[in-house]
N, C-alpha and C. Protein backbone atom coordinates (compact mmCIF):
# COMPACT_ATOMS: atom_id res chain seq x y z
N UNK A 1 105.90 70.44 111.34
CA UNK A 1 106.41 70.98 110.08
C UNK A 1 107.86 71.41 110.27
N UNK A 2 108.83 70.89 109.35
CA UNK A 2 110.30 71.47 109.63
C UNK A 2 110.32 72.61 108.26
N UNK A 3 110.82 73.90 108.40
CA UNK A 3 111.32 74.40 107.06
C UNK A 3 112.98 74.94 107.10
N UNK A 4 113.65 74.37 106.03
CA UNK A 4 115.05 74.80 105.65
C UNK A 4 115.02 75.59 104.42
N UNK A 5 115.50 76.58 104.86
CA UNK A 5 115.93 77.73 104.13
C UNK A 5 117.60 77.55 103.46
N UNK A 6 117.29 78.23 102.07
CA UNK A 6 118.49 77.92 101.39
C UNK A 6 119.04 79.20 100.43
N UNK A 7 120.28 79.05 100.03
CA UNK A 7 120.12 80.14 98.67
C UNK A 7 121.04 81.20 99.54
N UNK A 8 120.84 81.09 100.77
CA UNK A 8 122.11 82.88 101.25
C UNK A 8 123.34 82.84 100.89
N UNK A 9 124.10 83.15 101.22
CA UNK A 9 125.57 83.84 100.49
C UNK A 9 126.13 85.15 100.55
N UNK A 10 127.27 85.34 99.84
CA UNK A 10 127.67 86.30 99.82
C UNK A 10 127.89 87.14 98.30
N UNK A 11 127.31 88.48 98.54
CA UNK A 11 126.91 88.96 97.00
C UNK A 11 127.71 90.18 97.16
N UNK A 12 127.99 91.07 95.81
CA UNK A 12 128.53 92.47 95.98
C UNK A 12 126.98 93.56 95.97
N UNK A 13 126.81 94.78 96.46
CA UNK A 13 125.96 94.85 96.14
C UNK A 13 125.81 95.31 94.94
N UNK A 14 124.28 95.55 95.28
CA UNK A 14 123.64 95.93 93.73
C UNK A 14 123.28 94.37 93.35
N UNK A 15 123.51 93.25 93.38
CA UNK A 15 123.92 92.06 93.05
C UNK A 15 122.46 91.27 93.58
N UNK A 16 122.01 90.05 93.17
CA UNK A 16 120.94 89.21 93.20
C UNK A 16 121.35 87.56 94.21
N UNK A 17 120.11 87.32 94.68
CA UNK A 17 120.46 86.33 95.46
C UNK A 17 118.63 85.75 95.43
N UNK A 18 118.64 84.25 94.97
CA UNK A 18 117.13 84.11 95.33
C UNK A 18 117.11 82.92 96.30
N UNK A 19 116.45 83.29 97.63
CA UNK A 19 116.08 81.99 98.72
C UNK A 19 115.25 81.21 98.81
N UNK A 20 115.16 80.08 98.92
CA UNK A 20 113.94 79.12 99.34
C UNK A 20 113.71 78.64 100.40
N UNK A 21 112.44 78.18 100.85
CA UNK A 21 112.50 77.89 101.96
C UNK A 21 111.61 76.42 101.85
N UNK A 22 112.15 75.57 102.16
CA UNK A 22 111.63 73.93 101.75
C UNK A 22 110.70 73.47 102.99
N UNK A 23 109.67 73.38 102.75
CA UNK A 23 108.57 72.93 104.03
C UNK A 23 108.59 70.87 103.94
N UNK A 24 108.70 71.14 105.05
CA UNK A 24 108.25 68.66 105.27
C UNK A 24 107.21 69.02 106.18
N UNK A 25 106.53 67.38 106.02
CA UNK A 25 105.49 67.47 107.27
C UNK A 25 104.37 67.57 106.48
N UNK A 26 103.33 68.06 107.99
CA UNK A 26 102.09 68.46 107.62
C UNK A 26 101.49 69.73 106.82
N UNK A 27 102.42 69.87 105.95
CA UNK A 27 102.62 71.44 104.59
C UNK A 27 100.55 71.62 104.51
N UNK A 28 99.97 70.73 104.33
CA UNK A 28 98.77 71.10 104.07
C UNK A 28 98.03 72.04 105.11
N UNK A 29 98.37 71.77 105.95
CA UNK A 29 97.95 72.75 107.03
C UNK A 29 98.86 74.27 107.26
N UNK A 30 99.72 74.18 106.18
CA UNK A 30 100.39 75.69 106.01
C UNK A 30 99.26 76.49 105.80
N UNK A 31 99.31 77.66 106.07
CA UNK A 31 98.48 78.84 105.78
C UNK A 31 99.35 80.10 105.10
N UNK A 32 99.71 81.51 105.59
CA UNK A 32 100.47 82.56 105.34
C UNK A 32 101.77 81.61 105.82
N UNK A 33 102.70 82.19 104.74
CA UNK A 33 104.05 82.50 105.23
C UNK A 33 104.62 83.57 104.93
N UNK A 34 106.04 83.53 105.46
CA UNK A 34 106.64 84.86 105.40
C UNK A 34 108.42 84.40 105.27
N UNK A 35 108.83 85.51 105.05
CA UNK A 35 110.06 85.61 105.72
C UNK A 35 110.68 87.04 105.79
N UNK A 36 111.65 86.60 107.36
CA UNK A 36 112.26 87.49 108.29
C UNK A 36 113.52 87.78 108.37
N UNK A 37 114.27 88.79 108.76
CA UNK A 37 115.76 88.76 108.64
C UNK A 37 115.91 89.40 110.23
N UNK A 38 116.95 88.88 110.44
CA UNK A 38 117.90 89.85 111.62
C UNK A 38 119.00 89.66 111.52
N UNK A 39 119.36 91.24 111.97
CA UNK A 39 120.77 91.60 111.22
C UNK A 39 121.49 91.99 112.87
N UNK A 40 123.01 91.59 113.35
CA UNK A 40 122.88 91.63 114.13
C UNK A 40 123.47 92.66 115.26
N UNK A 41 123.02 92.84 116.48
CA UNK A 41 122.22 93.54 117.09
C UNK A 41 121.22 94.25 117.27
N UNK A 42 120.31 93.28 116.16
CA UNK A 42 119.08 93.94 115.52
C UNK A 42 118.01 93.20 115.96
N UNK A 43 116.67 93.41 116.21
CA UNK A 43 115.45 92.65 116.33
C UNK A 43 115.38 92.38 115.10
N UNK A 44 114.75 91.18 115.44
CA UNK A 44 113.93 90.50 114.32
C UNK A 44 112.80 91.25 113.31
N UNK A 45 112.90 91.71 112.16
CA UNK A 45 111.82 91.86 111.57
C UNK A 45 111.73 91.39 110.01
N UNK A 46 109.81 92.05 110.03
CA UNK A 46 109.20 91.25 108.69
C UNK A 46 110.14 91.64 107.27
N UNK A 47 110.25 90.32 106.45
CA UNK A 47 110.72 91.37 104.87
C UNK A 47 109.56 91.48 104.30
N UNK A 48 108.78 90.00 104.49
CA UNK A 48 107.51 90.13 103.58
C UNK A 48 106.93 89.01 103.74
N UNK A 49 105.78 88.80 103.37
CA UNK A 49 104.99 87.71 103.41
C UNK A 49 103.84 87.17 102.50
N UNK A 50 103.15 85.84 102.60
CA UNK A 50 102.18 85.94 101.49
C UNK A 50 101.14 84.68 101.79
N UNK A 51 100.17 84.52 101.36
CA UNK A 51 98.74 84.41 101.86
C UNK A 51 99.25 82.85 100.90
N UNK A 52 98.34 81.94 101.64
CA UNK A 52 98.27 80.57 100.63
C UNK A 52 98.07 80.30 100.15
N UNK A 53 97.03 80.86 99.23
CA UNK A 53 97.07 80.75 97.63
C UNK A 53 98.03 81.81 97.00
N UNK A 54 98.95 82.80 97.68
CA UNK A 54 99.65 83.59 96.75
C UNK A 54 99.11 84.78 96.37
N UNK A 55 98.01 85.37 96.83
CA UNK A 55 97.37 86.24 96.01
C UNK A 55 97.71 87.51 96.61
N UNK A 56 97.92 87.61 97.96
CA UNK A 56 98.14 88.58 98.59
C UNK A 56 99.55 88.43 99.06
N UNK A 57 99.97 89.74 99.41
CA UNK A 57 101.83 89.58 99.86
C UNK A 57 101.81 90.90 100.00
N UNK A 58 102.93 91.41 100.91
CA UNK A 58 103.24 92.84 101.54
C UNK A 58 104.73 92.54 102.08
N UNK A 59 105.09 93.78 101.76
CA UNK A 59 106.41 93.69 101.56
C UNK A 59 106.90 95.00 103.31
N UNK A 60 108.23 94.68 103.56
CA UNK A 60 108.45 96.03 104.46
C UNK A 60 109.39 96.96 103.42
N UNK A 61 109.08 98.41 104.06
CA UNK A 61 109.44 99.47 102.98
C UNK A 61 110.70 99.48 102.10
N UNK A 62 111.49 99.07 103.25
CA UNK A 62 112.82 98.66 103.04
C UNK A 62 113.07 98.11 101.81
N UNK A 63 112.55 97.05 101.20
CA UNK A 63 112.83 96.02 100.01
C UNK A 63 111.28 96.46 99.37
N UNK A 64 110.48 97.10 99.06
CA UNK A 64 109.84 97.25 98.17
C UNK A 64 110.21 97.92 96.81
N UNK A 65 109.84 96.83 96.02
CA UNK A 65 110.56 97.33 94.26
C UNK A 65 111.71 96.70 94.00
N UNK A 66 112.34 96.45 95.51
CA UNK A 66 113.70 94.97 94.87
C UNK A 66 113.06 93.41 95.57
N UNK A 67 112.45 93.62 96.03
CA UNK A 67 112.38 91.84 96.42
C UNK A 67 111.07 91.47 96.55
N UNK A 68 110.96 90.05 95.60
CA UNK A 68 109.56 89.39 95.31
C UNK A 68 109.63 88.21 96.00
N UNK A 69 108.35 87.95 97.21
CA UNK A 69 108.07 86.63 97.47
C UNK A 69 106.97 85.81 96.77
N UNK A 70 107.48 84.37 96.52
CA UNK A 70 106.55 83.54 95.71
C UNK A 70 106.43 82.09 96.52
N UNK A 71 105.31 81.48 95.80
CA UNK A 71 105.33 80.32 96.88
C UNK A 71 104.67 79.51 95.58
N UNK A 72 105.42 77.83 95.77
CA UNK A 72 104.99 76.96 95.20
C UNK A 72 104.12 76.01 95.87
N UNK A 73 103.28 75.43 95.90
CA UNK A 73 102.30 74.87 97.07
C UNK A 73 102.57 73.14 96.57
N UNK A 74 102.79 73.13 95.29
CA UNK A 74 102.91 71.77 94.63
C UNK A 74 104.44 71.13 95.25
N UNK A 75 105.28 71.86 95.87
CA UNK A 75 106.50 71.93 96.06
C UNK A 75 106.78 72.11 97.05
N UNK A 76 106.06 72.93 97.79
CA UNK A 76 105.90 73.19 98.89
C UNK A 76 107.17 73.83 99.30
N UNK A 77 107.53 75.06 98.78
CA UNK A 77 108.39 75.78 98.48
C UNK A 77 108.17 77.66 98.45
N UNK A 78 108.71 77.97 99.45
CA UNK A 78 108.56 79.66 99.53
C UNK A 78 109.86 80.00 98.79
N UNK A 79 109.90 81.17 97.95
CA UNK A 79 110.62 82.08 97.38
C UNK A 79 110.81 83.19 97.95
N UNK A 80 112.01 83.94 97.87
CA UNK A 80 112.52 85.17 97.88
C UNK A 80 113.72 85.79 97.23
N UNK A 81 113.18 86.13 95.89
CA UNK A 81 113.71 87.53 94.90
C UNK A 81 114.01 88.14 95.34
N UNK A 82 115.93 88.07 95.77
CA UNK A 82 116.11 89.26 96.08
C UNK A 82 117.10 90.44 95.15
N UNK A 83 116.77 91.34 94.73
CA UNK A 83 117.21 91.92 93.31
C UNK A 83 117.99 93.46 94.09
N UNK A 84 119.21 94.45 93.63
CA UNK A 84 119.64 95.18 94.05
C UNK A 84 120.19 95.41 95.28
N UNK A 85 120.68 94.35 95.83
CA UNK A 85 121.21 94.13 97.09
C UNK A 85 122.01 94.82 97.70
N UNK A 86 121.71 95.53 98.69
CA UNK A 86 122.43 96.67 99.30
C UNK A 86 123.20 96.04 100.82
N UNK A 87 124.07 96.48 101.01
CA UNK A 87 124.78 96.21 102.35
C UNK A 87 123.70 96.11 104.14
N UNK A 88 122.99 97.10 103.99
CA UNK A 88 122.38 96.80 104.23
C UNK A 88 120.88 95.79 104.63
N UNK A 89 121.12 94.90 103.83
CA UNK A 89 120.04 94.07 103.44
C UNK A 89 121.05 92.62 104.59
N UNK A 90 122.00 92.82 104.50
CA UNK A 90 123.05 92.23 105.48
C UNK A 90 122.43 91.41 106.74
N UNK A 91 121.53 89.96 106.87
CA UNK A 91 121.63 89.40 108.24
C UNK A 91 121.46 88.22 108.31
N UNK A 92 120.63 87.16 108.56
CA UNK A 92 120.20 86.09 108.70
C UNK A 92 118.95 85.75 107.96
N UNK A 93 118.55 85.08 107.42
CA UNK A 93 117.11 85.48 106.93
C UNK A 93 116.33 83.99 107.07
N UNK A 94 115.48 84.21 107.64
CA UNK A 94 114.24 82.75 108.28
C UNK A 94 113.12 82.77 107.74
N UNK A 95 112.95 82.12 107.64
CA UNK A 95 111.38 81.49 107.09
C UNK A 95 110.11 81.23 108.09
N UNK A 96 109.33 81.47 108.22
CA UNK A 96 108.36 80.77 108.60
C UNK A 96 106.80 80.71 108.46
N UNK A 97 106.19 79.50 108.52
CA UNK A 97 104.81 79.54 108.72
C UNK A 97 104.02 79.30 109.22
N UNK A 98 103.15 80.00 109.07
CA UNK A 98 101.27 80.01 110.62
C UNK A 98 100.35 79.20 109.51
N UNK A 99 100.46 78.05 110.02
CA UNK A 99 99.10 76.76 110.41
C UNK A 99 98.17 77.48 110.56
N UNK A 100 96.88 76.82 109.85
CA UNK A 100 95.86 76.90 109.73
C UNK A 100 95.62 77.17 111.77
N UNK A 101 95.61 76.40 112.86
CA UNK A 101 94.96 76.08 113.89
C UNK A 101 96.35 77.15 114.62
N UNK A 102 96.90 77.76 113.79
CA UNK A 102 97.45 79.06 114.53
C UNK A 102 98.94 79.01 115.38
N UNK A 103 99.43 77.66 114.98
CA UNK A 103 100.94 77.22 115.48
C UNK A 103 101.54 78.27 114.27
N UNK A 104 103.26 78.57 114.87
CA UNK A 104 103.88 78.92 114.03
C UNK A 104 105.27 78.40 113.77
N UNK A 105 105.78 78.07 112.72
CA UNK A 105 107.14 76.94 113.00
C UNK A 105 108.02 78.22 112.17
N UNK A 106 109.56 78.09 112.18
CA UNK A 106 109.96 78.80 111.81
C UNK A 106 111.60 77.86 111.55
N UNK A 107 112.46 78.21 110.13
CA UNK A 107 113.74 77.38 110.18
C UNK A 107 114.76 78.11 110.64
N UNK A 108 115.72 77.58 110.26
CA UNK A 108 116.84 77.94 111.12
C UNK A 108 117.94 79.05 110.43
N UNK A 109 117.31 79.44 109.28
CA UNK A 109 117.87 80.78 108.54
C UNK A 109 118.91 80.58 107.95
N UNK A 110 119.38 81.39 107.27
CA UNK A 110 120.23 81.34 106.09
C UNK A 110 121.02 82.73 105.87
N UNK A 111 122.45 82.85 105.99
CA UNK A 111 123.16 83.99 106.25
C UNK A 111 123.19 84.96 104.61
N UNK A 112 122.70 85.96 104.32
CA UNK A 112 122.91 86.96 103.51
C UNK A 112 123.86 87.92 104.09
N UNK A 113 125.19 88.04 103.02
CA UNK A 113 126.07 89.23 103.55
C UNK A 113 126.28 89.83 101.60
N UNK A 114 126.07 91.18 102.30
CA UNK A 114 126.51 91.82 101.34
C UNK A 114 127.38 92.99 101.14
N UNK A 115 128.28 92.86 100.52
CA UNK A 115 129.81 93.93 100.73
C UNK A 115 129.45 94.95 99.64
N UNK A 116 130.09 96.17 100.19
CA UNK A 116 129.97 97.48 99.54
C UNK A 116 130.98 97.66 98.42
């Protein structure tokens, strides 16, 4: 499975930015995805994620109430709403997803900067 992530840029904050993340391959065997940011000299962590039919999703505290993940399965396409964009929110942001048989592939991220 390859996924490319798209959509980063540079925003003022307060300001909106929405990412995708485009899955090829064996997509049927996608299960949860997610996506991650690192900002840098920062570890890697979760923004949020969501179950494969969509029904479930959890967000980290950080972006709860500004940013919605969605997923198109027909498209094979992850979303990320990102709404009120703070300087902070500032890093790289990756995609990835866990296969059914428990592999995890992940793309090659997409730069979010956001100026004060």
């Amino acid at each position: 499975v390859q996924l490319v992530e798209s959509g980063g840029g540079l925003v003022q904050a307060g300001g909106s930015l929405r990412l995708s993340c485009a899955a090829f391959g064996s997509t049927f065997s996608i299960n949860a995805m997610g996506w991650y940011r690192q900002a840098p000299g920062k570890q890697r962590e979760l923004v949020a994620r969501i179950t494969r039919g969509g029904g479930s999703t959890n967000y980290a505290d950080s972006v709860k109430g500004r940013f919605t993940i969605s997923r198109d399965n027909a498209k094979n396409t992850m979303y990320l709403q990102m709404n009120s964009l703070k300087p902070e929110d500032t890093a790289v942001y990756y995609c990835n997803a866990l296969m059914f048989e428990g592999i995890i592939y992940w793309g090659r991220g997409t730069q979010v900067t956001v100026s004060s």
